[in-house]
C-alpha atoms as a PDB file:
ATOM      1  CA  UNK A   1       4.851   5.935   1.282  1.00  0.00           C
ATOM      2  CA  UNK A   2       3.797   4.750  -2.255  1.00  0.00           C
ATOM      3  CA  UNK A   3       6.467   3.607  -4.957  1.00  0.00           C
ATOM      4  CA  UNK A   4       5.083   3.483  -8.392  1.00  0.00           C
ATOM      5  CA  UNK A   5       8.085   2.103 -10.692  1.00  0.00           C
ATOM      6  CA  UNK A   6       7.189   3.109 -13.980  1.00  0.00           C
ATOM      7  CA  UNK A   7       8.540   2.769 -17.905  1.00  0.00           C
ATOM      8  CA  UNK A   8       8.404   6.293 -19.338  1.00  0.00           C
ATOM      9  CA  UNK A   9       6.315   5.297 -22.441  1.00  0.00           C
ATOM     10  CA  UNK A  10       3.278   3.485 -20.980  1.00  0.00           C
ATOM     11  CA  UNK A  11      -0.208   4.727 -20.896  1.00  0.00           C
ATOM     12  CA  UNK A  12      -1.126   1.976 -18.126  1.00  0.00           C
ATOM     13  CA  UNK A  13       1.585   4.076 -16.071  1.00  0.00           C
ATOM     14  CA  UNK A  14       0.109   7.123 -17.119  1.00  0.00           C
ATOM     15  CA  UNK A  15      -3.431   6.793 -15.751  1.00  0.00           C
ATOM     16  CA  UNK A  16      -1.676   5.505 -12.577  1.00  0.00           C
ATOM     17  CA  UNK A  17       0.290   8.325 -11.929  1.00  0.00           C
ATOM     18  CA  UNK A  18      -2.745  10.928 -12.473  1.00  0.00           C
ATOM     19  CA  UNK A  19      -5.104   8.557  -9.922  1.00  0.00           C
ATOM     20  CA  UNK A  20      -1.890   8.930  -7.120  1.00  0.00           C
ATOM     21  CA  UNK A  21      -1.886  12.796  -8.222  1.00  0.00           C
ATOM     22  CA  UNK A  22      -5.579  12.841  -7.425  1.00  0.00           C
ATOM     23  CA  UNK A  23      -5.791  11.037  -4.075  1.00  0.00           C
ATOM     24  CA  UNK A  24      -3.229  13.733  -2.748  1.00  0.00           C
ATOM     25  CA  UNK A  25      -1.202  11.062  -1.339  1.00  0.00           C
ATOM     26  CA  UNK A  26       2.048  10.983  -0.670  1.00  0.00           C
ATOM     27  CA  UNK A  27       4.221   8.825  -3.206  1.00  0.00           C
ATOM     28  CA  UNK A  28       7.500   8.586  -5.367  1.00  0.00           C
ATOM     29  CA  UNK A  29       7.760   7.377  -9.518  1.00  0.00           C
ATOM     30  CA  UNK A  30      10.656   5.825 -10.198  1.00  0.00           C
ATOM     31  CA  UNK A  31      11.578   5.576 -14.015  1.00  0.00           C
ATOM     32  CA  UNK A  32      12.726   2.060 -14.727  1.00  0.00           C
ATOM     33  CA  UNK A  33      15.125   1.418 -17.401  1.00  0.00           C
ATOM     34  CA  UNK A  34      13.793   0.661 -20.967  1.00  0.00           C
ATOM     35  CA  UNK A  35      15.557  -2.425 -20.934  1.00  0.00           C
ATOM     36  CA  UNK A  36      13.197  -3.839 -18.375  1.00  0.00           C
ATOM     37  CA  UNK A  37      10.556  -5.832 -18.933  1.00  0.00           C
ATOM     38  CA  UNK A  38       7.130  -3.681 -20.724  1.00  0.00           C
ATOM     39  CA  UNK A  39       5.038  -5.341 -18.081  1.00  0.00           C
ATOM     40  CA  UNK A  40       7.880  -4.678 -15.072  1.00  0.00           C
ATOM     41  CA  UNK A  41       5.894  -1.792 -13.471  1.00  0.00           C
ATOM     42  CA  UNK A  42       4.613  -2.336 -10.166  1.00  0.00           C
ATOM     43  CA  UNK A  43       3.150  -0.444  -6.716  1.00  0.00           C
ATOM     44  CA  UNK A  44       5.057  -0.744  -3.678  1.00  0.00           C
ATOM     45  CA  UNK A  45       3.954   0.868  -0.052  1.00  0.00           C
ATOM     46  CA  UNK A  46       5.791  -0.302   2.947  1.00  0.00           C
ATOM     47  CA  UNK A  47       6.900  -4.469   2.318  1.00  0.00           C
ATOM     48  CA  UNK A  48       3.916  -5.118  -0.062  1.00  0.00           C
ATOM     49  CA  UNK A  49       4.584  -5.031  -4.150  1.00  0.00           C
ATOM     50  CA  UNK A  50       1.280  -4.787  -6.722  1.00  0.00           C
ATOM     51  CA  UNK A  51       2.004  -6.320  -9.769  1.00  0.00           C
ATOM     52  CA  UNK A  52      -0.334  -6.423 -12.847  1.00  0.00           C
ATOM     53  CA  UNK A  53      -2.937  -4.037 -13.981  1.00  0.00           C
ATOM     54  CA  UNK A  54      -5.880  -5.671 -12.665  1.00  0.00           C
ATOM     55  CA  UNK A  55      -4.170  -5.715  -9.060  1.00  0.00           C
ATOM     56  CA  UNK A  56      -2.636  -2.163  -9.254  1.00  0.00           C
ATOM     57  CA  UNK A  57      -6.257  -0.802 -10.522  1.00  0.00           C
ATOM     58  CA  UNK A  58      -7.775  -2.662  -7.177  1.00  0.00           C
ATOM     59  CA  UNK A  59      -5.462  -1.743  -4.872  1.00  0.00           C
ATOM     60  CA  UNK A  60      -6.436   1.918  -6.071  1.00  0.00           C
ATOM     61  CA  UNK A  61      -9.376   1.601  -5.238  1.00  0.00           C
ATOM     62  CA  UNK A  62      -9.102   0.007  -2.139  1.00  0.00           C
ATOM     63  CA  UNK A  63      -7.095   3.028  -1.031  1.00  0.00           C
ATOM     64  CA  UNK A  64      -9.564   5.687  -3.078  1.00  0.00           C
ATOM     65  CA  UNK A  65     -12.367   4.203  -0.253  1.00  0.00           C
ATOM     66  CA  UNK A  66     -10.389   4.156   2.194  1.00  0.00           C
ATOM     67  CA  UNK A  67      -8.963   7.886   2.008  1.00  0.00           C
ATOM     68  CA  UNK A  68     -12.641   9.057   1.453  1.00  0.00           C
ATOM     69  CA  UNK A  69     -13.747   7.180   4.514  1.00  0.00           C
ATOM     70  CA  UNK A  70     -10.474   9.098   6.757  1.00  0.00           C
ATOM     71  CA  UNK A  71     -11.076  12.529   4.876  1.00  0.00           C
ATOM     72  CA  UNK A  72     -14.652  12.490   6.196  1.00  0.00           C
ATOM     73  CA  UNK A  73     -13.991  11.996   9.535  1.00  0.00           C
ATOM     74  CA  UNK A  74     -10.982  13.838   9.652  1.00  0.00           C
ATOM     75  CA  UNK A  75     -12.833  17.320   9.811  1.00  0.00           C
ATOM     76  CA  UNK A  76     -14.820  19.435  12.345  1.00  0.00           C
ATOM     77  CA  UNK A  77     -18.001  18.979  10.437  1.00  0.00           C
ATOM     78  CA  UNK A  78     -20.735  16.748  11.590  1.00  0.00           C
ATOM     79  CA  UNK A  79     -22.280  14.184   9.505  1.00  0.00           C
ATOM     80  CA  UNK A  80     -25.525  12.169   9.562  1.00  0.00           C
ATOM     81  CA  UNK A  81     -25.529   8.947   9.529  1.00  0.00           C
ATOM     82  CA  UNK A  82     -27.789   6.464   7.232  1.00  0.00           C
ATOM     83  CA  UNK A  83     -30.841   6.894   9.784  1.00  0.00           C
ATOM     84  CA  UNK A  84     -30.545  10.735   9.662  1.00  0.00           C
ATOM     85  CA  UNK A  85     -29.397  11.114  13.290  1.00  0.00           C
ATOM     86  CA  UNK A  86     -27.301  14.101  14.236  1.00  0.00           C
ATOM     87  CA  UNK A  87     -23.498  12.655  15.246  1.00  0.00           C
END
């Protein structure tokens, strides 16, 4: 699972939280205290911590492709692949 530690008042945290709304993945927020540090809020999942905006904003992506890729494969439907054969 995904652990987004977040300050309350941050729009960086914001447009993080919609993008984890949007993937329909499964994660928690976690309000940090507004004593920590403005730049404190980071991604966990599993052992792994993403800190910074450029890495969070990668690592959402990464996992953006990566859900699209399992969602397409993850249905009855058949696809066809980039020579237009029949799976």
């Amino acid at each position: 699972m995904i652990i987004f530690y977040r300050h309350k008042e941050c729009a960086f945290c914001d447009e993080v939280h919609e993008q984890l709304k949007e993937l329909v993945v499964a994660h928690t927020i976690i309000r940090m205290p507004e004593s920590a540090d403005a730049d404190a809020h980071y991604l966990s999942e599993k052992e792994k911590k993403y800190r910074g905006q450029t890495v969070i904003q990668i690592y959402l992506e990464e996992l953006k492709r990566f859900l699209y890729d399992w969602r397409r494969f993850q249905s009855d439907s058949c696809y066809t692949g980039d020579d237009d054969q029949l799976c």
